[in-house]
N, C-alpha and C. Protein backbone atom coordinates (compact mmCIF):
# COMPACT_ATOMS: atom_id res chain seq x y z
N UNK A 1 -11.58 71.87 247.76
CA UNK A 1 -11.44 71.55 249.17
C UNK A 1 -12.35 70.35 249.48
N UNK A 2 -11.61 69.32 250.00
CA UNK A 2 -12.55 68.12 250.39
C UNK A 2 -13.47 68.43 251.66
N UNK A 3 -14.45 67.84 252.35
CA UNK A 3 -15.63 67.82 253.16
C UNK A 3 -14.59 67.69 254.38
N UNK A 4 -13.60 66.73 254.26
CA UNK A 4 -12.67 67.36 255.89
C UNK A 4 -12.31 68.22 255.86
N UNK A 5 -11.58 69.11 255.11
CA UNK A 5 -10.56 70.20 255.16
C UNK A 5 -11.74 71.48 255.41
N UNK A 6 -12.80 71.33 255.04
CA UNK A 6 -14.02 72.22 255.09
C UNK A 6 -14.66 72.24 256.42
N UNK A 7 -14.96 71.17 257.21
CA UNK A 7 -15.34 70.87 258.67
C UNK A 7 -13.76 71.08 259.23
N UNK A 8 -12.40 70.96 258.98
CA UNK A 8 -11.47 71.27 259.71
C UNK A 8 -11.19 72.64 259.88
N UNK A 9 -11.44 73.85 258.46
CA UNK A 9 -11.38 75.11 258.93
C UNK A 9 -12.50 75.15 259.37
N UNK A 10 -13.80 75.20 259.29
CA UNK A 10 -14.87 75.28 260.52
C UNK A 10 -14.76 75.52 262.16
N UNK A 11 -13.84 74.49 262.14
CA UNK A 11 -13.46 74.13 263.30
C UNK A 11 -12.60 75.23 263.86
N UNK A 12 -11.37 75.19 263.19
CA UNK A 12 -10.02 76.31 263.09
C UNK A 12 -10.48 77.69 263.44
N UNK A 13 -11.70 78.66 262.13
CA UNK A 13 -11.67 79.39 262.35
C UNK A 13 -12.52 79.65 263.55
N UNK A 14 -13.32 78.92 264.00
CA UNK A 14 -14.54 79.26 265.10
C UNK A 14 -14.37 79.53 266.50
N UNK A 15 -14.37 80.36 267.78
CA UNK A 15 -13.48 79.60 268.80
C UNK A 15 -14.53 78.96 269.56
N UNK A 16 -15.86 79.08 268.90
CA UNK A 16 -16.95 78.13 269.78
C UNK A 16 -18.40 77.90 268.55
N UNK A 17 -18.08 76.41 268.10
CA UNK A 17 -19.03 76.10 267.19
C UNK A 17 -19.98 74.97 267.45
N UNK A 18 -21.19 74.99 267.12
CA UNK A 18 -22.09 74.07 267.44
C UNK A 18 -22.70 73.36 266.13
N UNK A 19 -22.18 72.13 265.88
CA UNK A 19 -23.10 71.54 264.77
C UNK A 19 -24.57 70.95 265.06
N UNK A 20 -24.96 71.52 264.64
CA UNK A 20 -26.66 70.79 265.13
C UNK A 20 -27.62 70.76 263.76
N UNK A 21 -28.78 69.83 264.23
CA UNK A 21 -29.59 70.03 263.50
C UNK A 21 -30.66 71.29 263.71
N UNK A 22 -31.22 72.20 262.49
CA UNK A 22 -31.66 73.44 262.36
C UNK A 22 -30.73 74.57 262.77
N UNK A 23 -31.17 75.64 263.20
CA UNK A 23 -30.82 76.94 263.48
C UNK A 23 -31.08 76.89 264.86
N UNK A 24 -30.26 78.33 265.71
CA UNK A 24 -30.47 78.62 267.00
C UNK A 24 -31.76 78.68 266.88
N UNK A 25 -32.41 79.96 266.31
CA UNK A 25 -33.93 80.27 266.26
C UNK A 25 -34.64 79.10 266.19
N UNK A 26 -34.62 78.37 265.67
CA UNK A 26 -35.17 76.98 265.51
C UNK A 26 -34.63 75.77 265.07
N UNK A 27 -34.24 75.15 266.98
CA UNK A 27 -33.50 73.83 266.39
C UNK A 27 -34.46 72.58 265.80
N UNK A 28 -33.87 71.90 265.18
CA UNK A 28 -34.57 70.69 264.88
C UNK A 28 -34.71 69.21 265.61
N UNK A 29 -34.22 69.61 266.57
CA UNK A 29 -34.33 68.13 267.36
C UNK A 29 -34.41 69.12 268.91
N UNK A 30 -34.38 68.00 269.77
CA UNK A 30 -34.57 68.77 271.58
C UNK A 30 -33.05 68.41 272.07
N UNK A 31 -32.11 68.02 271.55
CA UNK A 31 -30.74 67.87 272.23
C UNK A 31 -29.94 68.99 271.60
N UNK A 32 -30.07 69.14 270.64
CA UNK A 32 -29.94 70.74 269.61
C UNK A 32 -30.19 71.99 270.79
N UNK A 33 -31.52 71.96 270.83
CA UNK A 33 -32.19 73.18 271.31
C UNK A 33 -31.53 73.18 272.68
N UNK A 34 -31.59 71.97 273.29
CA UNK A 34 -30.82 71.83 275.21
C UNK A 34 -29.48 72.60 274.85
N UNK A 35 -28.61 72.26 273.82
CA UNK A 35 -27.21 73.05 273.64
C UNK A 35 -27.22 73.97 273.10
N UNK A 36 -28.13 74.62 272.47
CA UNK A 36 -28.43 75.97 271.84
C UNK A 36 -28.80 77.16 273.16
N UNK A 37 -29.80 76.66 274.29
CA UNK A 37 -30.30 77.12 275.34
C UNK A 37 -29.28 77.59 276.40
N UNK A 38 -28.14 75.96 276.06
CA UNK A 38 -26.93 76.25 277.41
C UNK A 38 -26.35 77.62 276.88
N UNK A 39 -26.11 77.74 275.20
CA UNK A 39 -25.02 78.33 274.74
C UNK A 39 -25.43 79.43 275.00
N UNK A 40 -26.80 80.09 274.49
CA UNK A 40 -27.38 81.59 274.51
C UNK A 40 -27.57 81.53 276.20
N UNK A 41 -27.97 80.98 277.40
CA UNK A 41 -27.58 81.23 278.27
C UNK A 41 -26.22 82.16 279.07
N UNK A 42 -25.16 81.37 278.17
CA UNK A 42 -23.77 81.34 278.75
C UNK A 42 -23.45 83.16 278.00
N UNK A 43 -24.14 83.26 277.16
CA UNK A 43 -24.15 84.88 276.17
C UNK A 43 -22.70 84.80 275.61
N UNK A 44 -22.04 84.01 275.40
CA UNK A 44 -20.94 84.05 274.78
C UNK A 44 -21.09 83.50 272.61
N UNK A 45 -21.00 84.87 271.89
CA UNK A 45 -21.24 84.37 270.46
C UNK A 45 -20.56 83.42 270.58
N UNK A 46 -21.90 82.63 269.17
CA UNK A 46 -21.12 80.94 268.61
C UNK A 46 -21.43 80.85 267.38
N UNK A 47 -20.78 80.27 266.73
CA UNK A 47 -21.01 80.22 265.37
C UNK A 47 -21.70 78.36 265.47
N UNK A 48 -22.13 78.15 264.40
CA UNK A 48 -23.25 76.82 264.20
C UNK A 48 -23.48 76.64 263.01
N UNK A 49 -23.23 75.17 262.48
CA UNK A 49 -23.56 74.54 260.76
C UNK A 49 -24.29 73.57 261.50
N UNK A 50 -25.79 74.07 260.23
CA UNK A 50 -26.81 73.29 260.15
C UNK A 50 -26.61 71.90 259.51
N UNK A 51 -26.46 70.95 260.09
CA UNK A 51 -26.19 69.59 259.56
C UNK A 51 -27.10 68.94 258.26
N UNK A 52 -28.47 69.30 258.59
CA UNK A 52 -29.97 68.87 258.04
C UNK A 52 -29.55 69.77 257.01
N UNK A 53 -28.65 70.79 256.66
CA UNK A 53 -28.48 71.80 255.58
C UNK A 53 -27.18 70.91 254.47
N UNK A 54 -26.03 70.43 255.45
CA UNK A 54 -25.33 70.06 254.59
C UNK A 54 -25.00 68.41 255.23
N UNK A 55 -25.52 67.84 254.33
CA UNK A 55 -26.01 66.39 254.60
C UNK A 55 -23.89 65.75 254.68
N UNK A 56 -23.09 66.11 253.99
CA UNK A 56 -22.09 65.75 253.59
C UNK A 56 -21.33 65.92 254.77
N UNK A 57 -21.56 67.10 255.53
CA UNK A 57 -21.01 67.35 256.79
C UNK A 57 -21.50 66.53 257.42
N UNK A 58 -22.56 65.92 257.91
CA UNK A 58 -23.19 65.15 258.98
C UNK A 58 -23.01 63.78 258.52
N UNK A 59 -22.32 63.71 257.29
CA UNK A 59 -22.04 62.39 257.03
C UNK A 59 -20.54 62.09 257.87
N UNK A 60 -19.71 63.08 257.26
CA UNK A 60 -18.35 63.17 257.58
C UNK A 60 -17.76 63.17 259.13
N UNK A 61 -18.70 64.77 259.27
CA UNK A 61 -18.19 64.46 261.06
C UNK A 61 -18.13 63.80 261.94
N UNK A 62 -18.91 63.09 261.87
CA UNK A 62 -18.36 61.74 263.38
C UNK A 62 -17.06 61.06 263.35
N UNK A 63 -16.94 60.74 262.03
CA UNK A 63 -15.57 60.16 261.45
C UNK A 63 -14.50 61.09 261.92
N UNK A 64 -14.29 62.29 262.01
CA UNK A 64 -13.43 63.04 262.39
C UNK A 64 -13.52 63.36 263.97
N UNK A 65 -14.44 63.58 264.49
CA UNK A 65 -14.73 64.33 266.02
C UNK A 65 -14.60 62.34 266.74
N UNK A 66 -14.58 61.48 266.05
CA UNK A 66 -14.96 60.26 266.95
C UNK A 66 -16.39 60.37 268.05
N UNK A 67 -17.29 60.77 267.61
CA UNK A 67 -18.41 61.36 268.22
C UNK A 67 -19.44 61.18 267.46
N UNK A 68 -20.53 59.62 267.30
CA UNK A 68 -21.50 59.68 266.13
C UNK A 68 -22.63 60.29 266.68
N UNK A 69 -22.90 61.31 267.42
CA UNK A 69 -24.22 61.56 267.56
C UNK A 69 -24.11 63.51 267.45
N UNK A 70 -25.51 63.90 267.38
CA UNK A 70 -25.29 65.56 266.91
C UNK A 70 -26.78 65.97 268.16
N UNK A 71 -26.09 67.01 268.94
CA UNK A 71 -24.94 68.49 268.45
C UNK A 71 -23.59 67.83 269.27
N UNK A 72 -23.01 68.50 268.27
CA UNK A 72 -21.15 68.51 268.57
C UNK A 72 -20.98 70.09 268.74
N UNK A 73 -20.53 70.50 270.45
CA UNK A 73 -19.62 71.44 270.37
C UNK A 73 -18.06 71.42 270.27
N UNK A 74 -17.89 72.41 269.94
CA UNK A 74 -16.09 72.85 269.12
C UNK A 74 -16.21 74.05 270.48
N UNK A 75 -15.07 73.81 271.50
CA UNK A 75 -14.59 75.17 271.69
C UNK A 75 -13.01 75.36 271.49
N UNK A 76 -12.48 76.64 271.10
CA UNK A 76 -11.10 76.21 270.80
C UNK A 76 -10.34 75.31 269.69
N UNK A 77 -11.40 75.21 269.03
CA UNK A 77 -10.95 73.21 268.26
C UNK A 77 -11.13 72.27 269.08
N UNK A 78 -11.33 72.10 270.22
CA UNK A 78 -11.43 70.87 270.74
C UNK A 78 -13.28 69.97 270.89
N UNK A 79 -13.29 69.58 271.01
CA UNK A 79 -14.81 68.88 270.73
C UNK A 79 -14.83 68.56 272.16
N UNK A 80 -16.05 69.26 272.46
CA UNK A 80 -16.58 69.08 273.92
C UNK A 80 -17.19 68.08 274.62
N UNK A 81 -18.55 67.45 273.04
CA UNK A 81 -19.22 66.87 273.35
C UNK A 81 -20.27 67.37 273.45
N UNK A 82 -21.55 66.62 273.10
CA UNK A 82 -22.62 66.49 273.00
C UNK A 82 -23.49 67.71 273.63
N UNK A 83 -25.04 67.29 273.89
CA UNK A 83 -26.15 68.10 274.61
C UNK A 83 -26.07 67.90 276.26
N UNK A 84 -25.99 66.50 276.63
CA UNK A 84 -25.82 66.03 277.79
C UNK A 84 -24.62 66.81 278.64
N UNK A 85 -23.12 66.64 277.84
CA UNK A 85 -22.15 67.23 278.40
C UNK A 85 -22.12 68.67 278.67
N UNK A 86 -22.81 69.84 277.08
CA UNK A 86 -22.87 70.78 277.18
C UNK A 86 -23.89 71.31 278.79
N UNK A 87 -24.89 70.29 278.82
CA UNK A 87 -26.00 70.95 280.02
C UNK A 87 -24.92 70.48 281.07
N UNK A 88 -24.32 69.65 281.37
CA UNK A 88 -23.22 69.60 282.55
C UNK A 88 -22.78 70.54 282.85
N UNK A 89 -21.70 70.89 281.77
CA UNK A 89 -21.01 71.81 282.01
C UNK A 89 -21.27 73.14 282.50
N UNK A 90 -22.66 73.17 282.15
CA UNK A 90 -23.31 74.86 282.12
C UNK A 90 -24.00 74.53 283.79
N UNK A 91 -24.68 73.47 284.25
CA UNK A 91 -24.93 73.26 285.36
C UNK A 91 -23.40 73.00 286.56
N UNK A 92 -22.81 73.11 286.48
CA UNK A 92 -21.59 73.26 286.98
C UNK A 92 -20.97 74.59 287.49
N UNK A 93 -21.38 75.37 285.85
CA UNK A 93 -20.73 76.72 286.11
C UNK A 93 -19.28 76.76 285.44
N UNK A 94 -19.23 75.64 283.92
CA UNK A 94 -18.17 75.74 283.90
C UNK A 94 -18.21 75.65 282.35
N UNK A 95 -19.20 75.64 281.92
CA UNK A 95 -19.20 76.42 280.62
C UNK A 95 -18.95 77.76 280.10
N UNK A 96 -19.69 78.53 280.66
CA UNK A 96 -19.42 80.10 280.49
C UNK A 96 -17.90 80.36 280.84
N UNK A 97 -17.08 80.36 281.40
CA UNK A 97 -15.77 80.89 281.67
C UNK A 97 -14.69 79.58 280.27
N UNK A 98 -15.05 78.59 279.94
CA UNK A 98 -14.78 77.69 279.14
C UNK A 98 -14.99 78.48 277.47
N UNK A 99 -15.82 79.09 277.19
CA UNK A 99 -16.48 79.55 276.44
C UNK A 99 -15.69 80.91 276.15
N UNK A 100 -15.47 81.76 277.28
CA UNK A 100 -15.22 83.61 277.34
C UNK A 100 -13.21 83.16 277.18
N UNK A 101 -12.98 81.78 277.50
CA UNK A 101 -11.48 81.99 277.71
C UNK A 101 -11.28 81.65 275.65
N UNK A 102 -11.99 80.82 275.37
CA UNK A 102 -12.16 80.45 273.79
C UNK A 102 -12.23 81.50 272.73
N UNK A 103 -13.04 82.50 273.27
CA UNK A 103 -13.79 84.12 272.14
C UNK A 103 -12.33 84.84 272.63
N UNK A 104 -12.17 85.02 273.87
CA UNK A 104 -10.85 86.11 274.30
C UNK A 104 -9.87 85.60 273.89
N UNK A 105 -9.12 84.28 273.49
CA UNK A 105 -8.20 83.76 273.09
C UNK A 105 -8.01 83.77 271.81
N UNK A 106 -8.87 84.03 271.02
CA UNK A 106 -8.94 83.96 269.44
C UNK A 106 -8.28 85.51 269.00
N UNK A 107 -7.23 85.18 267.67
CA UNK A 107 -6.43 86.23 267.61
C UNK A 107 -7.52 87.16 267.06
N UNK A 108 -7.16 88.62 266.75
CA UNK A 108 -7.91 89.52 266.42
C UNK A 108 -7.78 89.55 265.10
N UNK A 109 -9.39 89.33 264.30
CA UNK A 109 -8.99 89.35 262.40
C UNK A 109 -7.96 90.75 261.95
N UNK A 110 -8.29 90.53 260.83
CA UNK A 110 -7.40 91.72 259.94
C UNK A 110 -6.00 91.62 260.01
């Protein structure tokens, strides 16, 4: 499996993913942590690839999302955008229901 097809099921299977640098518990940059904060705010699970973990992904993804800067949220498959957009959205009030329609929409495994 090539480095797209690998960031494309990422994408596929997730219905809300955050690429960032570090972990929730500890992001590695402060635009990370601002979209890590909106997300655990919003209490809706997210799944998240550590970029600083797989250098090949953080090479690749911008090329695909058209988006060179990190964190990249995925809800649905669609790319949201950044730390800036994510704190918008959540200051709006329009993240969380963005988020719960993404987890409730995702078919049920098995």
């Amino acid at each position: 499996m090539t480095i797209e097809e690998t960031i494309r099921e990422q994408i596929a299977q997730h219905p809300v993913l955050l690429y960032m640098k570090g972990v929730p518990d500890m992001p590695q940059c402060g635009f990370s942590a601002k979209a890590v904060g909106c997300l655990q705010a919003a209490g809706v699970p997210f799944a998240y690839v550590n970029i600083l973990a797989a250098p090949m992904i953080r090479e690749k993804l911008p090329s695909i999302s058209m988006w060179p800067t990190f964190p990249q949220l995925f809800v649905a498959g669609e790319l949201v955008g950044g730390s800036d957009i994510v704190d918008e959205l959540a200051q709006k009030g329009e993240l969380k229901p963005m988020l719960e329609q993404a987890v409730a929409s995702q078919p049920a495994a098995g």
